[in-house]
Protein backbone atom coordinates (compact mmCIF):
# COMPACT_ATOMS: atom_id res chain seq x y z
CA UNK A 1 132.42 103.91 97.91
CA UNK A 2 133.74 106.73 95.19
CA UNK A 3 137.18 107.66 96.69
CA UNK A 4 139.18 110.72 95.76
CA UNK A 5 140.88 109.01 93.07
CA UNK A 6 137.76 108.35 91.26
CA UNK A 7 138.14 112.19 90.22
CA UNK A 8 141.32 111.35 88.47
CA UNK A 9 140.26 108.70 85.72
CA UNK A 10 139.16 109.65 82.54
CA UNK A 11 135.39 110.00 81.66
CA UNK A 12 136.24 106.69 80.18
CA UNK A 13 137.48 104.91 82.79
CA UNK A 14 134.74 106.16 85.34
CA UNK A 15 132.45 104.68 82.55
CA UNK A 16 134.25 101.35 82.77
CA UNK A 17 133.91 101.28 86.30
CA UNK A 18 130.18 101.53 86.04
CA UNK A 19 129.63 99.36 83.64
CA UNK A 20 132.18 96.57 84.97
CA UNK A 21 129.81 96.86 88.09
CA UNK A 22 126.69 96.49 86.37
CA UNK A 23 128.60 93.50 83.88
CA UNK A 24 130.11 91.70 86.98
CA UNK A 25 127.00 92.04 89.59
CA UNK A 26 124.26 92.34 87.14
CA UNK A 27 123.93 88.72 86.56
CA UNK A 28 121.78 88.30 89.85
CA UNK A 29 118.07 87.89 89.77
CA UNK A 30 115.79 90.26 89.32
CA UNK A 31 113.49 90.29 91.96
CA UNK A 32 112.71 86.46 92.03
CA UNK A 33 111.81 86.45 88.28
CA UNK A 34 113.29 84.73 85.23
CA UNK A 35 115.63 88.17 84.36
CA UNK A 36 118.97 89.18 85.55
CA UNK A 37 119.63 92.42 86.96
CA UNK A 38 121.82 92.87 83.75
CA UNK A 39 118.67 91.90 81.33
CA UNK A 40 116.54 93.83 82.87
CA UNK A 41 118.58 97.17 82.73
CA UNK A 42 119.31 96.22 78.91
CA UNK A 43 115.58 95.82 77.89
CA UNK A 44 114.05 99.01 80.26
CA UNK A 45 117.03 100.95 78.17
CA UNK A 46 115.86 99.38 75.23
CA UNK A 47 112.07 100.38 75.64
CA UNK A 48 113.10 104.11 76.53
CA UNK A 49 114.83 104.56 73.50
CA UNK A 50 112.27 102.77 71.73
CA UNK A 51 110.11 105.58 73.33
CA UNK A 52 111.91 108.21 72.20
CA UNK A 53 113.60 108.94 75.18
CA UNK A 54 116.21 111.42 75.40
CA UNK A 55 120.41 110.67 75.60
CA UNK A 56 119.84 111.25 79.86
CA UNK A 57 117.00 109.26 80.11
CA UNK A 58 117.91 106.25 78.62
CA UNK A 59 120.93 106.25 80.94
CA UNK A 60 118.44 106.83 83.51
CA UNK A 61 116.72 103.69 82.68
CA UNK A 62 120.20 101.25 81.94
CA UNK A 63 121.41 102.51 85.07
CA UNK A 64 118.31 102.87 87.31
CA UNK A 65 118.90 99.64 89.26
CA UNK A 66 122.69 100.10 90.07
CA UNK A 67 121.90 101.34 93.74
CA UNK A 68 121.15 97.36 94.82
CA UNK A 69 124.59 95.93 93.46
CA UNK A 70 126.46 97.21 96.48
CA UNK A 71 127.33 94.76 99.50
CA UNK A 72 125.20 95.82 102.90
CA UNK A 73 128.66 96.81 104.18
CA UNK A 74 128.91 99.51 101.36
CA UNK A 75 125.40 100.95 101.59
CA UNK A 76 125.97 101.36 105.30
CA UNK A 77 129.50 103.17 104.87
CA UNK A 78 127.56 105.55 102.50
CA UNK A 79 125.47 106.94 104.85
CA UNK A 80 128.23 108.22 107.22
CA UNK A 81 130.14 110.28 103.45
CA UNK A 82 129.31 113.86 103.61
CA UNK A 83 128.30 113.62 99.81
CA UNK A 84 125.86 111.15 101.12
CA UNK A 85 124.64 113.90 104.04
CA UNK A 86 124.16 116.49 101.94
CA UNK A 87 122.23 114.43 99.89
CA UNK A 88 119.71 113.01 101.93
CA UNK A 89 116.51 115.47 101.06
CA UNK A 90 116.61 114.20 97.90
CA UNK A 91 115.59 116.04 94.46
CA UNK A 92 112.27 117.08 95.70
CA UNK A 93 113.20 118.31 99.41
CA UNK A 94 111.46 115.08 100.62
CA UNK A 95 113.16 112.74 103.21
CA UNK A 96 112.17 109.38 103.22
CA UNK A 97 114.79 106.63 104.00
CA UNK A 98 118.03 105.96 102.32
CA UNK A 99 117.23 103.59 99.74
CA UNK A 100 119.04 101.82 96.61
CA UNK A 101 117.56 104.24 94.08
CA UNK A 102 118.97 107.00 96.16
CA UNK A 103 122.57 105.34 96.92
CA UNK A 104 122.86 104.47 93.17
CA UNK A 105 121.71 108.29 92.35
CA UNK A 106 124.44 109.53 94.74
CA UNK A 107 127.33 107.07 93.45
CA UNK A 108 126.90 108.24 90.28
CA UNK A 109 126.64 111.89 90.72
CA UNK A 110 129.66 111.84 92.83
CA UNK A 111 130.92 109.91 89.19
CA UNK A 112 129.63 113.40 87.63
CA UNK A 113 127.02 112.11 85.70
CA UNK A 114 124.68 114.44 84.55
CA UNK A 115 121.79 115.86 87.05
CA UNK A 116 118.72 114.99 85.06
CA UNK A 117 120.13 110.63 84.47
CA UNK A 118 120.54 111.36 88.35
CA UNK A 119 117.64 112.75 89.85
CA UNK A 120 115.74 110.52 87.46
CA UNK A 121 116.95 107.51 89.04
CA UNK A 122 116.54 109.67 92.72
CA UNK A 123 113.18 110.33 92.29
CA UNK A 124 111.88 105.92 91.34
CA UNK A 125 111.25 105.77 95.07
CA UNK A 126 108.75 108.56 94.84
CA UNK A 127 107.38 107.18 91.49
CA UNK A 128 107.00 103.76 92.81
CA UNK A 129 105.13 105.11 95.58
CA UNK A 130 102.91 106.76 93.50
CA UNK A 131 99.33 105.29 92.97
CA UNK A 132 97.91 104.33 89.32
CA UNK A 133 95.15 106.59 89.53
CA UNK A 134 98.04 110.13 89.98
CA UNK A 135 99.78 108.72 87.25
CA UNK A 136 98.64 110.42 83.59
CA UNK A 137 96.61 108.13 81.65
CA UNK A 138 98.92 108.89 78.76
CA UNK A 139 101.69 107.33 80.46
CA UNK A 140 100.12 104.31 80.90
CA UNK A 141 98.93 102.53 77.71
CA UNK A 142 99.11 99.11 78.64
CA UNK A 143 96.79 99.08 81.92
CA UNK A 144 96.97 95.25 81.98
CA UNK A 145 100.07 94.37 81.26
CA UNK A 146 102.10 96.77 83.42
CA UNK A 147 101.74 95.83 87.00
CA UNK A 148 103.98 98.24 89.61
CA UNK A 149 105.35 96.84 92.30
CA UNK A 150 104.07 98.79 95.65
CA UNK A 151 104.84 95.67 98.12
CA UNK A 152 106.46 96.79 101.22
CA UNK A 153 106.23 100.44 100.69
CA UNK A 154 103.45 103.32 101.82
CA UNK A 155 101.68 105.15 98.93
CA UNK A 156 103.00 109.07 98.99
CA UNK A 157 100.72 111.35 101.20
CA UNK A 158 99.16 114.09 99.48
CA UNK A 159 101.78 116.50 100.70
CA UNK A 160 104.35 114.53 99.16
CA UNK A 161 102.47 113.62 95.97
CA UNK A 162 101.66 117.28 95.40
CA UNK A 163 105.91 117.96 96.19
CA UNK A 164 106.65 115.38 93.32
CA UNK A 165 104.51 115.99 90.99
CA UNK A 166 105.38 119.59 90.74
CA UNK A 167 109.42 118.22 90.67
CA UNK A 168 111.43 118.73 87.60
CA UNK A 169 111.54 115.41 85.55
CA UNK A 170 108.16 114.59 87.13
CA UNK A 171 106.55 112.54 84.13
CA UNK A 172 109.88 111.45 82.50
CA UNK A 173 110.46 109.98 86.13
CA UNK A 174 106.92 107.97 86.35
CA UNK A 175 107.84 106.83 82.45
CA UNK A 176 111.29 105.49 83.39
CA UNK A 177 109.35 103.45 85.94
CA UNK A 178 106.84 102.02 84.07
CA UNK A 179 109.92 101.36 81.10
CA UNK A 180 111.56 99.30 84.50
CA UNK A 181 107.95 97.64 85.79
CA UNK A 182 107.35 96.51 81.32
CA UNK A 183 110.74 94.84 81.08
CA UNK A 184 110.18 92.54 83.55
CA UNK A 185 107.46 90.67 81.01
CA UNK A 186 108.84 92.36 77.96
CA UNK A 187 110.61 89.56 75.32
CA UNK A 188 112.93 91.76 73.54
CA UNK A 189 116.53 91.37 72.54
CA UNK A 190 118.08 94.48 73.72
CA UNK A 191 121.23 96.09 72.21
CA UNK A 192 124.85 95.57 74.42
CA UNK A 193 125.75 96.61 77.16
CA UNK A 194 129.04 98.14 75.20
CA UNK A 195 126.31 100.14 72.71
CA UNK A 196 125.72 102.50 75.28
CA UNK A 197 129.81 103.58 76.72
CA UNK A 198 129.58 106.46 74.33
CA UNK A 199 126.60 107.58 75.18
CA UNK A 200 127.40 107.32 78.42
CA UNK A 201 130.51 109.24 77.93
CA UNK A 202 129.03 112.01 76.79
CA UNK A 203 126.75 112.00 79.91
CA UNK A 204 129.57 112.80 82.04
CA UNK A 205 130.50 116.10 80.19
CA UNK A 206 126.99 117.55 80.03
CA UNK A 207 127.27 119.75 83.50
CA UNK A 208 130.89 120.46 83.53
């Protein structure tokens, strides 16, 4: 999926890449709703800067779907790329199935994105699986409008629960989800696509 020669282009053209992907693929459905994949990364970046999220956050949040615009054929090569391996036990030492969260996390890291925008988009799997009553009251202001999306996958067990919540990123990780479960209902007009390549840029040099 990231070859060798992805090393040798520019922060900006790794950028490009990225966002051509999300710009090209992003116009599918968001899971059955009214919102393209594309939208809905615009608007849950919208409402984490709106939320005063940080520079790596917000990327986070634009970015957090980007695992599930790869064919079948690419997820499954992914797994068998020793990046991929080595990746497997996750952020928080936990080992649940690959999944697009994960693949997306992995693409991008191997783009050198920073660690945090990484492991924030890593650890969704863990927050979706995450009950409403472990998740801080604070985080959650809008009890009735925000609905997360469980369907199809088991709640954490209290070994793992205990494992994530004591992860680094651990609340900025449930608040990125909630931003992503919000802008499927939210009615905003987010900023472009394009409004976020510098910012993005400057991602990439943060750990090197």
């Amino acid at each position: 999926m990231v070859t060798s020669a992805a090393f040798d282009m520019s922060p900006e053209q790794r950028v490009s890449t990225v966002f051509q992907l999300l710009q090209d693929a992003g116009k599918k459905e968001y899971m059955g709703g009214e919102t393209s994949l594309l939208d809905h990364a615009l608007i849950t970046a919208e409402l984490a800067k709106d939320g005063g999220a940080d520079e790596e956050t917000i990327l986070a949040a634009l970015l957090l779907n980007i695992g599930r615009l790869f064919p079948p054929i690419e997820q499954g090569s992914a797994i068998d790329n020793e990046k991929f391996k080595y990746r497997l036990t996750g952020a928080t030492g936990i080992s649940p199935p690959l999944n697009y969260h994960r693949l997306g996390a992995d693409y991008l890291r191997q783009l050198e994105f920073s660690q945090k925008t990484c492991d924030l988009i890593e650890l969704q799997d863990l927050a979706i699986r995450t009950t409403p009553v472990h998740i801080p009251t604070y985080l959650m202001p809008d009890h009735d409008v925000i609905q997360i999306n469980t369907t199809g996958r088991p709640s954490l067990t209290p070994n793992e629960l205990e494992q994530f919540q004591n992860a680094p990123y651990f609340e900025e990780t449930v608040q990125v989800m909630l931003w992503g479960c919000a802008a499927k209902t939210t009615e905003i007009k987010p900023a472009s696509l394009d409004s976020y390549r510098e910012m993005a840029i400057r991602n990439l040099k943060l750990d090197n």
